[in-house]
C-alpha atoms as a PDB file:
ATOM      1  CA  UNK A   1       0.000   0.000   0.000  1.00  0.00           C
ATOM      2  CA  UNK A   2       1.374   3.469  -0.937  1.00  0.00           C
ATOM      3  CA  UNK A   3       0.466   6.707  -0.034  1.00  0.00           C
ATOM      4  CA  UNK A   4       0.960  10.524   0.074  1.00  0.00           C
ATOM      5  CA  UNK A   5       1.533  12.197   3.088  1.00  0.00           C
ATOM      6  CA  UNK A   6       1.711  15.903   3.630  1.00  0.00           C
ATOM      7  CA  UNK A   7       4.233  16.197   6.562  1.00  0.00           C
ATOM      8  CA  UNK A   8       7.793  15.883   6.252  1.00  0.00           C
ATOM      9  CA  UNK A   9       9.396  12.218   6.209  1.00  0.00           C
ATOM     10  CA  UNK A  10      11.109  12.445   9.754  1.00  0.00           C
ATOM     11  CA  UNK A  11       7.522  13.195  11.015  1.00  0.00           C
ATOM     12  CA  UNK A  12       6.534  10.345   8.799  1.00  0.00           C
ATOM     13  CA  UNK A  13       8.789   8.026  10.451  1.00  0.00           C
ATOM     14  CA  UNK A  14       7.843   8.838  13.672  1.00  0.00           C
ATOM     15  CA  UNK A  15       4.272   9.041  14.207  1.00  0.00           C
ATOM     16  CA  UNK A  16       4.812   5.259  12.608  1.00  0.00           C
ATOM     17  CA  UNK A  17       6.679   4.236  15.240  1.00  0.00           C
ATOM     18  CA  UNK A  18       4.724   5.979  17.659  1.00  0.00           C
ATOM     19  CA  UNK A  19       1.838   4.041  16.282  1.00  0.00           C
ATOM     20  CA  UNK A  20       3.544  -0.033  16.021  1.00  0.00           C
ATOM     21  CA  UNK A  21       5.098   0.669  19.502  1.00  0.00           C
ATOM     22  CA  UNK A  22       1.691   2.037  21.532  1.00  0.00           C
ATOM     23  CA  UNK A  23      -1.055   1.244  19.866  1.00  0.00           C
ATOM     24  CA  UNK A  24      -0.148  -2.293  18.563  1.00  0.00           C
ATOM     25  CA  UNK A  25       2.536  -3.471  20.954  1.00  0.00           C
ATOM     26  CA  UNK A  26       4.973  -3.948  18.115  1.00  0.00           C
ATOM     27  CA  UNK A  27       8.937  -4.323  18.860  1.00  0.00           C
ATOM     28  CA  UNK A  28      11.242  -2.228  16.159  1.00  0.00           C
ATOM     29  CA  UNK A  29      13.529  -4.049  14.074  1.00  0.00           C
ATOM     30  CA  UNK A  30      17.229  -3.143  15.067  1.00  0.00           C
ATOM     31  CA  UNK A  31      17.805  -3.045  11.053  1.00  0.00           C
ATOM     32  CA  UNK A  32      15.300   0.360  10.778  1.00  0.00           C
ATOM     33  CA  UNK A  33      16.708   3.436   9.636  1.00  0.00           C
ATOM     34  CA  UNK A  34      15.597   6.942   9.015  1.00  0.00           C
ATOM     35  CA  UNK A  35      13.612   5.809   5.748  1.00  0.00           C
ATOM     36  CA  UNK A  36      12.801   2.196   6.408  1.00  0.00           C
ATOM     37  CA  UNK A  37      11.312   0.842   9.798  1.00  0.00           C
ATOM     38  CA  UNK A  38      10.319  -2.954  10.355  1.00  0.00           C
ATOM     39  CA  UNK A  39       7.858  -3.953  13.609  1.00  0.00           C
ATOM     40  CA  UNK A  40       7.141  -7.533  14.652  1.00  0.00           C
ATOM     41  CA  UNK A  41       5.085  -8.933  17.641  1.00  0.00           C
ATOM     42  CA  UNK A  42       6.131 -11.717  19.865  1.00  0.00           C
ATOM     43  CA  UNK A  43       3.536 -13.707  20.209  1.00  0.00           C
ATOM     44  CA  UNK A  44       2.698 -15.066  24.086  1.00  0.00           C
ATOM     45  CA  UNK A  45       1.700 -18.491  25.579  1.00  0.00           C
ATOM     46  CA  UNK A  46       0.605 -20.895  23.041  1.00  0.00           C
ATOM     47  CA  UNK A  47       0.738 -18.193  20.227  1.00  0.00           C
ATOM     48  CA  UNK A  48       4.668 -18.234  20.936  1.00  0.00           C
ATOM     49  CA  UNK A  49       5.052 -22.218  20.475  1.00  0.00           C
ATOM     50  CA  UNK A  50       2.795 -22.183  17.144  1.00  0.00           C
ATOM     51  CA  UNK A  51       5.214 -19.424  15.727  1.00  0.00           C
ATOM     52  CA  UNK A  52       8.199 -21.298  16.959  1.00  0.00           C
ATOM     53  CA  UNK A  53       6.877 -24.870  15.147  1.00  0.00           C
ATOM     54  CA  UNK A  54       5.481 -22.757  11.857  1.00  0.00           C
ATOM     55  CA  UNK A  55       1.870 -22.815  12.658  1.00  0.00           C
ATOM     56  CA  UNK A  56       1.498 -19.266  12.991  1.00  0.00           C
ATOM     57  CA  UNK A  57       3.533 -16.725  11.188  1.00  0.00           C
ATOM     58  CA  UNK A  58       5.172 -13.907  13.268  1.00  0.00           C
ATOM     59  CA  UNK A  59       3.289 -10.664  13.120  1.00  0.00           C
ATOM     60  CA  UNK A  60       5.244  -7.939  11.253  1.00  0.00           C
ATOM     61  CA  UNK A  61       5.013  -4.518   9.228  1.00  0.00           C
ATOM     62  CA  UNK A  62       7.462  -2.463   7.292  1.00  0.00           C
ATOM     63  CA  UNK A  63       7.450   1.342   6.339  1.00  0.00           C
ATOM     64  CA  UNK A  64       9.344   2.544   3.496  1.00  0.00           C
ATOM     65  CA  UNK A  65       9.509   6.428   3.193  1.00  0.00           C
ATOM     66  CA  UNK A  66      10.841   8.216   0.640  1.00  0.00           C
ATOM     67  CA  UNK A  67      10.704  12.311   0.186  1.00  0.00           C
ATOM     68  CA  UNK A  68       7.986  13.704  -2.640  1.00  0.00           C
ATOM     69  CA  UNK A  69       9.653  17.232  -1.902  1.00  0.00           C
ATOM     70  CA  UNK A  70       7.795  20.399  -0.495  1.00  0.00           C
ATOM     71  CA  UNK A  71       7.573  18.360   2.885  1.00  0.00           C
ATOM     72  CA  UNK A  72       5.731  15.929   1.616  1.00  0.00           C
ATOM     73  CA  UNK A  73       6.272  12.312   1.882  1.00  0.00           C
ATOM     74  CA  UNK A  74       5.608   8.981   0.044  1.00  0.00           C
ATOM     75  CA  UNK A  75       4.893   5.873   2.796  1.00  0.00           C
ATOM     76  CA  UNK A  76       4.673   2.014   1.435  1.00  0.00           C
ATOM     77  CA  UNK A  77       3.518  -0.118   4.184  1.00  0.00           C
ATOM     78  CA  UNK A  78       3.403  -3.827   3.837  1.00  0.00           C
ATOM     79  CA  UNK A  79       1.651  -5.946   6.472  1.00  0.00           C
ATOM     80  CA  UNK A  80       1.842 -10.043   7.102  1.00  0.00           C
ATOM     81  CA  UNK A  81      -1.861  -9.854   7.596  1.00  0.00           C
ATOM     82  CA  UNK A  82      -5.174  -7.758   5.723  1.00  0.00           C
ATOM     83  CA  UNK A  83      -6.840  -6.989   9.131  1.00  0.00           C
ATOM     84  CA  UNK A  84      -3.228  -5.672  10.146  1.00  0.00           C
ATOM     85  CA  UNK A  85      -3.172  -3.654   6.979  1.00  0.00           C
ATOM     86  CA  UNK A  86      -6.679  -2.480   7.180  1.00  0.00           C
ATOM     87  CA  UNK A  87      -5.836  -0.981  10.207  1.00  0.00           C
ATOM     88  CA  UNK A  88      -2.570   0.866   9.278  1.00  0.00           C
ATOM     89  CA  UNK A  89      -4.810   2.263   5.825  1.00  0.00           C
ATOM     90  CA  UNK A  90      -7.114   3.709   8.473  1.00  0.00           C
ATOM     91  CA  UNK A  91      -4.524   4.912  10.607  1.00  0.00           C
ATOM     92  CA  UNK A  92      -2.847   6.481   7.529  1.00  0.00           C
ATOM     93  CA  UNK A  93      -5.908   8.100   6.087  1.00  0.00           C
ATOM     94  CA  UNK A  94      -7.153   9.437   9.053  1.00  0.00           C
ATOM     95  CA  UNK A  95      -4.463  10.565  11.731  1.00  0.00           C
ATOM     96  CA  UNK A  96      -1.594  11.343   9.204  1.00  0.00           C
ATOM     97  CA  UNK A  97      -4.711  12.725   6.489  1.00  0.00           C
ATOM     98  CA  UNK A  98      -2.630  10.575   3.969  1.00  0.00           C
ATOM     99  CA  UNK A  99      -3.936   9.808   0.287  1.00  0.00           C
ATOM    100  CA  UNK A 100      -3.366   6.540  -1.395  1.00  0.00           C
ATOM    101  CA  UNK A 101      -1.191   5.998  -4.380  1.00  0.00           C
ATOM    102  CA  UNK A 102      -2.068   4.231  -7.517  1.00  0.00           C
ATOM    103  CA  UNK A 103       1.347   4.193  -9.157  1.00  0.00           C
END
């Protein structure tokens, strides 16, 4: 998913990982940087021995910025799962007012 943002990508970046870290509980990647961030969720109790054995795939999201100039920045966000991408669309659209891209 791709999308327009009107703030500048250091904002971007931030409200993002404001967003994985508070709202969903998500752990940051030590591999992020100041365009790319990756999030994953450790499962608990049984949910941690089904991801261990490959029943259940780990929980993770990236965000890939890139400037658009004029402060404006360009955010791809892939998900592992559609309800945890519906989410992040609606987080997108409404808190950061962002606008999808078609290209």
């Amino acid at each position: 998913m791709d999308f327009l943002v009107e703030r500048p990508l250091a904002e971007v970046m931030i409200q993002a990982e404001k967003h994985m870290v508070i709202q969903h509980r998500f752990n940051r990647t030590l591999d992020s940087t100041e365009t790319s961030q990756s999030f994953y969720r450790n499962r608990e109790g049984i949910g941690s021995i089904a991801e261990a054995v490959g029943v259940v795939e780990r929980a993770w999201v990236r965000f890939v910025a890139a400037e658009e100039g004029e402060g404006r920045t360009r955010l791809s966000i892939t998900a592992t799962t559609a309800d945890l991408e519906r989410d992040l669309e609606r987080w997108v659209t409404t808190e950061l007012h962002a606008t999808p891209c078609s290209d």
